[in-house]
C-alpha atoms as a PDB file:
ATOM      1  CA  UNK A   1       5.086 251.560 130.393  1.00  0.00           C
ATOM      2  CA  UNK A   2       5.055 248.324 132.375  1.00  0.00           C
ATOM      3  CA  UNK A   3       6.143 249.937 135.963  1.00  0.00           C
ATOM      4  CA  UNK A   4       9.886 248.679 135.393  1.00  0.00           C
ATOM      5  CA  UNK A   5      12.605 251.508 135.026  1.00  0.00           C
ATOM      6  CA  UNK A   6      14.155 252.384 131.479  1.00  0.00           C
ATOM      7  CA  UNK A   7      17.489 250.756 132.696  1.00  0.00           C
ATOM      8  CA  UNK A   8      15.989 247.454 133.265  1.00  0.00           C
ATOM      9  CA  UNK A   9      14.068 247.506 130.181  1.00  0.00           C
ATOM     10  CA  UNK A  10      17.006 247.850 128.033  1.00  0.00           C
ATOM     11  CA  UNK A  11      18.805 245.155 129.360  1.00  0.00           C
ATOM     12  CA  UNK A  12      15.959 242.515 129.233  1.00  0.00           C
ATOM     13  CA  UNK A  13      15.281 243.527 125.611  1.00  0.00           C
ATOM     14  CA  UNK A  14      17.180 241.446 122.960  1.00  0.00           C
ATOM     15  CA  UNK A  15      20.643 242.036 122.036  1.00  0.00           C
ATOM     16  CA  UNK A  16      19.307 243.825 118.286  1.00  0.00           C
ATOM     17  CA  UNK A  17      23.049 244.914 116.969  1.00  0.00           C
ATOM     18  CA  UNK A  18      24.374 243.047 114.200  1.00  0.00           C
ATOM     19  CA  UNK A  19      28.031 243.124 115.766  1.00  0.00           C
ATOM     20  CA  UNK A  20      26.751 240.869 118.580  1.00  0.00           C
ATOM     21  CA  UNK A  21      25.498 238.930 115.911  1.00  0.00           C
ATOM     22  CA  UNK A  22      28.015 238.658 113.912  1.00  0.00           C
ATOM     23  CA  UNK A  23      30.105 237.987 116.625  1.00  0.00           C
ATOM     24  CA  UNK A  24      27.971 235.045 117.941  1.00  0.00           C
ATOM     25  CA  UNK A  25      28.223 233.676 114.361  1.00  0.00           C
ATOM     26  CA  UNK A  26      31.973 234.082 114.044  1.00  0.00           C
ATOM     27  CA  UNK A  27      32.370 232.141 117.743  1.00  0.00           C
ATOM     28  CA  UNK A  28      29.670 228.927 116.726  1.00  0.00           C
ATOM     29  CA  UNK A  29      31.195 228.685 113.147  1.00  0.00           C
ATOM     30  CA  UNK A  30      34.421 229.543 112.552  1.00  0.00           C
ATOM     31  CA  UNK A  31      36.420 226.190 113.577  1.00  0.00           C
ATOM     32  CA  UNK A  32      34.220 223.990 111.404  1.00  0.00           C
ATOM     33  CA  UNK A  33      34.196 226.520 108.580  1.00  0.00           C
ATOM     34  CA  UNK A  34      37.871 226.871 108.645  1.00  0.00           C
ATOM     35  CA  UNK A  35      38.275 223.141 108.954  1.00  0.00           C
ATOM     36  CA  UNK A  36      35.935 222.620 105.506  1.00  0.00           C
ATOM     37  CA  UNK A  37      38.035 225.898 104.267  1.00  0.00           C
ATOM     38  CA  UNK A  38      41.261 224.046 104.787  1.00  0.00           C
ATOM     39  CA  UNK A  39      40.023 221.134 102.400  1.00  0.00           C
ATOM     40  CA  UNK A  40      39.144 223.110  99.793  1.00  0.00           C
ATOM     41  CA  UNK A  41      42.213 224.919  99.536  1.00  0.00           C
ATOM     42  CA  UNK A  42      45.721 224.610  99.079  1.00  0.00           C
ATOM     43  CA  UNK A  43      47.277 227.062 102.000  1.00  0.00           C
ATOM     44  CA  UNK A  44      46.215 228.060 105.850  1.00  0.00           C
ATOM     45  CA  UNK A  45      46.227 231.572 104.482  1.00  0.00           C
ATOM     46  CA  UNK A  46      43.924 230.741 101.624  1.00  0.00           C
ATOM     47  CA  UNK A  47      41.544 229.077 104.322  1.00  0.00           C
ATOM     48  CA  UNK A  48      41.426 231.675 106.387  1.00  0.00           C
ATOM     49  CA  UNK A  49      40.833 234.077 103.614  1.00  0.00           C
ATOM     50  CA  UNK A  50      37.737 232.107 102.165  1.00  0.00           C
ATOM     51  CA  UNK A  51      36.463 232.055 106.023  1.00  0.00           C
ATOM     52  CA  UNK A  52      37.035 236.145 106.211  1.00  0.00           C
ATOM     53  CA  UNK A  53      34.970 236.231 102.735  1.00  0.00           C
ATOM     54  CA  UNK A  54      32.311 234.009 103.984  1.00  0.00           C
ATOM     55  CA  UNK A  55      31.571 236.469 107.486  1.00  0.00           C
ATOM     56  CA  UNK A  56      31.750 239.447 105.346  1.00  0.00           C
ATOM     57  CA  UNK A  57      29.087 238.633 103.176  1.00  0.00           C
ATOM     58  CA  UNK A  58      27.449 237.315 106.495  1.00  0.00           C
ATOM     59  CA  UNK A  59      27.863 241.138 107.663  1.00  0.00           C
ATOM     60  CA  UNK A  60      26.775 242.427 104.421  1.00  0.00           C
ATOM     61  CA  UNK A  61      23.596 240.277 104.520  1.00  0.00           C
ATOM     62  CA  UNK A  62      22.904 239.896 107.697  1.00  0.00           C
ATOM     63  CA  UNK A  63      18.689 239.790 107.269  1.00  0.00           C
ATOM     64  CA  UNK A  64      19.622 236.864 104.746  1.00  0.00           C
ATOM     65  CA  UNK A  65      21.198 234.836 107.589  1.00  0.00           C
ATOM     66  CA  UNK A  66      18.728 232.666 109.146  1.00  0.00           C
ATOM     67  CA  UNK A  67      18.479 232.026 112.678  1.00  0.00           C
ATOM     68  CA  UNK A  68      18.992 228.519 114.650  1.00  0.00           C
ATOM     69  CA  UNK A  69      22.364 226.860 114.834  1.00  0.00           C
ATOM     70  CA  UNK A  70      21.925 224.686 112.130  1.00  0.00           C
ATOM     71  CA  UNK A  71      20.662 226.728 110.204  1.00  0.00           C
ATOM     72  CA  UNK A  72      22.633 229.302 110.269  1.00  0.00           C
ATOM     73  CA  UNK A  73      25.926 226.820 109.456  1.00  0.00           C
ATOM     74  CA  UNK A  74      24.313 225.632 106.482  1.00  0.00           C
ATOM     75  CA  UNK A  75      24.078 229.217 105.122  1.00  0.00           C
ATOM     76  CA  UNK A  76      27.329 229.911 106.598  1.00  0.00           C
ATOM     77  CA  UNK A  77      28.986 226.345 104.252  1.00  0.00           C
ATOM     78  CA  UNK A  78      27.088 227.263 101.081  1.00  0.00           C
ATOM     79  CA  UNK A  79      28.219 230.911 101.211  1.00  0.00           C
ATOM     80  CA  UNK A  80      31.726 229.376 101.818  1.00  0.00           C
ATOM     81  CA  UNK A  81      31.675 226.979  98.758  1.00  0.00           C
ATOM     82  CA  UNK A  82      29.910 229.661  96.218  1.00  0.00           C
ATOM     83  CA  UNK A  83      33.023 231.456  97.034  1.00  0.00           C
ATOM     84  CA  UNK A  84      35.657 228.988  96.687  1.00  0.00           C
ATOM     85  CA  UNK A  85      33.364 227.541  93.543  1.00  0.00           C
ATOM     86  CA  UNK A  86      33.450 231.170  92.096  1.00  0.00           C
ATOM     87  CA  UNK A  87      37.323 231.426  92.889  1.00  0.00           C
ATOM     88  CA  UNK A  88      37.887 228.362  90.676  1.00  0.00           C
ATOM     89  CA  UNK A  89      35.780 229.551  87.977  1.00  0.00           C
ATOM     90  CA  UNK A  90      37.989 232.801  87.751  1.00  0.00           C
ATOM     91  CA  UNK A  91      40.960 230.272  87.777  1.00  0.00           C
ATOM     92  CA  UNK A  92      39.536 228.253  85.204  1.00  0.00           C
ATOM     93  CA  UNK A  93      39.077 231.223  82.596  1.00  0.00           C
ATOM     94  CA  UNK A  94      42.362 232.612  83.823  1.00  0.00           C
ATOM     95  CA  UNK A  95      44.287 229.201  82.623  1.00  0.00           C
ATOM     96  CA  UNK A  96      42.244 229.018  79.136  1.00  0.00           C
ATOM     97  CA  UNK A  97      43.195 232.571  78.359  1.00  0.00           C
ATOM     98  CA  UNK A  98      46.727 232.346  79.778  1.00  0.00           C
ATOM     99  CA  UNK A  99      47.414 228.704  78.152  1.00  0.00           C
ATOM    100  CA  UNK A 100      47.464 229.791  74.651  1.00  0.00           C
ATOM    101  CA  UNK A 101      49.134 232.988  75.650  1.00  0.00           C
ATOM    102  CA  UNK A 102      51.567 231.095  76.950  1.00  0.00           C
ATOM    103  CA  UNK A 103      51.728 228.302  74.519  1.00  0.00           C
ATOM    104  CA  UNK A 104      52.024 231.345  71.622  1.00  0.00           C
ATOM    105  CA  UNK A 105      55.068 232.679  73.462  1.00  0.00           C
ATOM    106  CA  UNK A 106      56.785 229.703  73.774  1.00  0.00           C
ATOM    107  CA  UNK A 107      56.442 229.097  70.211  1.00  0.00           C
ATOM    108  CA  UNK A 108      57.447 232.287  69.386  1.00  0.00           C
ATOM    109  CA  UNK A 109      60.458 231.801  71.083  1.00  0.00           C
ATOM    110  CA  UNK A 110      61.033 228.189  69.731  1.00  0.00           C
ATOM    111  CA  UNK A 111      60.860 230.072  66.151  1.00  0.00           C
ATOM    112  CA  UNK A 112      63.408 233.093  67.348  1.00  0.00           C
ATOM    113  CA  UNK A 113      65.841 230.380  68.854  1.00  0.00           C
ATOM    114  CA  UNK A 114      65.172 228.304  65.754  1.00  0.00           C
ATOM    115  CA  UNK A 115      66.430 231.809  63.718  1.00  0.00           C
ATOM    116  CA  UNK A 116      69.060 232.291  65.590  1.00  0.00           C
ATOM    117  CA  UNK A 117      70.439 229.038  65.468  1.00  0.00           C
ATOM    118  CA  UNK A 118      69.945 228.784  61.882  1.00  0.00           C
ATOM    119  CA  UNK A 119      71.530 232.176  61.010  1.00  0.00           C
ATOM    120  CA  UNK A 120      74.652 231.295  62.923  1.00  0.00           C
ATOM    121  CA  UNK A 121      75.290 227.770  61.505  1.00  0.00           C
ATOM    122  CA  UNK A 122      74.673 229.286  57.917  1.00  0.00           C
ATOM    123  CA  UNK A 123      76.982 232.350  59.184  1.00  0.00           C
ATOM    124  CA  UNK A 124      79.756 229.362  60.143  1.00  0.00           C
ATOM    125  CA  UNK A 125      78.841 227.013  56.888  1.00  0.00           C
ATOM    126  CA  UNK A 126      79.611 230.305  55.028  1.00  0.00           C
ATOM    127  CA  UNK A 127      83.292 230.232  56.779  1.00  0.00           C
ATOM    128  CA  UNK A 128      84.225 226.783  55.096  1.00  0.00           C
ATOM    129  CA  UNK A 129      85.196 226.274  51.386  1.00  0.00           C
ATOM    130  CA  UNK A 130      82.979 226.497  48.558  1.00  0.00           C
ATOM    131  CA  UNK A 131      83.087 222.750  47.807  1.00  0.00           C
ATOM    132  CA  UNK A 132      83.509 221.534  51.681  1.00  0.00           C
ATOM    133  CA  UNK A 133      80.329 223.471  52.504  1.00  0.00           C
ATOM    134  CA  UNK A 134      78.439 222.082  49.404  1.00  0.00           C
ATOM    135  CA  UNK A 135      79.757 218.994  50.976  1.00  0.00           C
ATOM    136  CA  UNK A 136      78.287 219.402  54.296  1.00  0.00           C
ATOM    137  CA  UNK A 137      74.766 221.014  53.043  1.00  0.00           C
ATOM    138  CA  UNK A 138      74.141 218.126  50.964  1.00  0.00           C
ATOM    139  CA  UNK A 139      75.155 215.477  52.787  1.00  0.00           C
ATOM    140  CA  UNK A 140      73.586 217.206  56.582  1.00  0.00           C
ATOM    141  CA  UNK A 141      70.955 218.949  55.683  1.00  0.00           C
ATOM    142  CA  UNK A 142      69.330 217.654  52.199  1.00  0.00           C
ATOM    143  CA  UNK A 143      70.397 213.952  53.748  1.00  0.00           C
ATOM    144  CA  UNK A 144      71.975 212.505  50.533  1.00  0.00           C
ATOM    145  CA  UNK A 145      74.529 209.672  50.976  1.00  0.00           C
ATOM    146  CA  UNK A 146      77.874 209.715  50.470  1.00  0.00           C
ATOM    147  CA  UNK A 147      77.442 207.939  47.012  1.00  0.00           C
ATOM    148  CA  UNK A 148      75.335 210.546  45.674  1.00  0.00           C
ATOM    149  CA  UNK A 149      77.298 213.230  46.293  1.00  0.00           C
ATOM    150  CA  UNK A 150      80.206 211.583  45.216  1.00  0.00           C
ATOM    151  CA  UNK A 151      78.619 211.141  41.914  1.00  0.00           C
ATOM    152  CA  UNK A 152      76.799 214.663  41.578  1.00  0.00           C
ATOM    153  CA  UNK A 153      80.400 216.029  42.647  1.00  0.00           C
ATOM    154  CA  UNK A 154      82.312 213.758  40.447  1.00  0.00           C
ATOM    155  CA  UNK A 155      84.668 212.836  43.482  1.00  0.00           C
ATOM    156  CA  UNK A 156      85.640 209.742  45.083  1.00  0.00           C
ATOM    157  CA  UNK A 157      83.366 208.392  47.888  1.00  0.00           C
ATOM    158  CA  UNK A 158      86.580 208.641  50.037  1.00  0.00           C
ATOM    159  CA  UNK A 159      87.125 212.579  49.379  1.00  0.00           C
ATOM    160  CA  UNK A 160      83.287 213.123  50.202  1.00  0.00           C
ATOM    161  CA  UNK A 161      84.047 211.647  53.960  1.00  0.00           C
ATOM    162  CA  UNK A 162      87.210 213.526  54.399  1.00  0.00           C
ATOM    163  CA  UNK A 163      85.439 216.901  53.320  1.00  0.00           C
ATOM    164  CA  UNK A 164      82.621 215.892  55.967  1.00  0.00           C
ATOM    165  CA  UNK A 165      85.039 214.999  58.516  1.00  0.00           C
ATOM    166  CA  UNK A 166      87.386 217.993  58.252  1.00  0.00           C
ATOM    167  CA  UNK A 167      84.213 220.213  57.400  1.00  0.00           C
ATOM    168  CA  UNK A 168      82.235 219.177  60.647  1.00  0.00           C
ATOM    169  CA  UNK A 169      85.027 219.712  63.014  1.00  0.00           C
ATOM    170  CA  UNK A 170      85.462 223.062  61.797  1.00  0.00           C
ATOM    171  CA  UNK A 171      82.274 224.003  62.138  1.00  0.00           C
ATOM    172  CA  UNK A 172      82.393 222.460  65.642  1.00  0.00           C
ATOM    173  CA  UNK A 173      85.339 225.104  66.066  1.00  0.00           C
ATOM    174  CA  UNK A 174      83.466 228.255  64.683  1.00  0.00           C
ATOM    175  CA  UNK A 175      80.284 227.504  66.623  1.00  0.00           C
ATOM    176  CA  UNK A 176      81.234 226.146  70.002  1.00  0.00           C
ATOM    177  CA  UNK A 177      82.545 229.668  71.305  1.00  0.00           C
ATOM    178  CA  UNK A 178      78.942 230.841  70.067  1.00  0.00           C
ATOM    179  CA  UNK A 179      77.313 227.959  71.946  1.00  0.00           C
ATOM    180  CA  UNK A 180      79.052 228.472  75.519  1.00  0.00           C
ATOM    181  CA  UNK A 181      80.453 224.630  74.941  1.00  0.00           C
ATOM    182  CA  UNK A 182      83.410 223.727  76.669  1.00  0.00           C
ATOM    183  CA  UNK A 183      86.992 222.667  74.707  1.00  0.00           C
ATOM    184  CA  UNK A 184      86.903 219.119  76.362  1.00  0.00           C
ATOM    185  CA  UNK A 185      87.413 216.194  74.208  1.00  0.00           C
ATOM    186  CA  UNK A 186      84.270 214.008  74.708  1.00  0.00           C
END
């Protein structure tokens, strides 16, 4: 050997474990990597997450990170932003497949509320009188006037209104209980 003793040896040699390393990283990186972090994303925890992820795969690769200050941050940023660019690649996908998921569900639903609601106002239309209801269909829901149904009907334009009047506010009675509505006049 060189004459010095084993001890002293040791302690002039370089510090070779990648704990120290990491460590010394971790201490000359982490406020400006959390600061770019806290740009990128929405929450403190999200930024201190995407700095956790960046000094893992510094630990996991630690041959890959270069040496020199400067060096070493610029590895240290463009790990940190192929994370956070991965991360919104995975949220990208995630809306595209969930968006017409989504959209499909809602439309389902429109179309079950849309049966519902038409079951129960035929179920209530079937509650009025034969020629009050024929009254009502034609008039709401085919959108013929008053004339024409007077004529097909061979009543008075006058009778038409009163079987629409007297047939809507039934059906306003027979459905509002079904509807959660209130009995205030409006």
């Amino acid at each position: 050997m060189n004459g010095l003793p084993v001890a002293d040896a040791l302690s002039i040699a370089p510090p070779d474990s990648s704990a120290e390393r990491l460590s010394s990283l971790f201490d000359a990186h982490y406020e400006r990597l959390y600061r770019l972090a806290r740009r990128l994303v929405p929450t403190p925890d999200a930024a201190q997450d995407l700095v956790q992820e960046t000094f893992l795969r510094a630990a996991r690769a630690r041959r890959s990170v270069p040496s020199g200050a400067t060096a070493e941050e610029a590895w240290l940023v463009r790990v940190l932003i192929n994370i956070r660019r991965d991360e919104w690649r995975k949220e990208s996908v995630r809306r595209r497949y969930d968006e017409p998921l989504s959209r499909e569900a809602q439309l389902q639903s429109d179309h079950e509320a849309a049966c519902v609601a038409r079951a129960t106002v035929w179920r209530a239309l079937d509650r009025l009188t034969p020629r009050r209801r024929a009254v009502i269909v034609m008039h709401e829901i085919e959108g013929m006037t008053v004339a024409a149904i007077a004529s097909l009907l061979g009543i008075s334009a006058i009778t038409v209104r009163w079987h629409l009047s007297i047939g809507r506010r039934e059906l306003v009675t027979v459905l509002r209980p079904r509807m959660g509505g209130s009995d205030e006049k409006r």
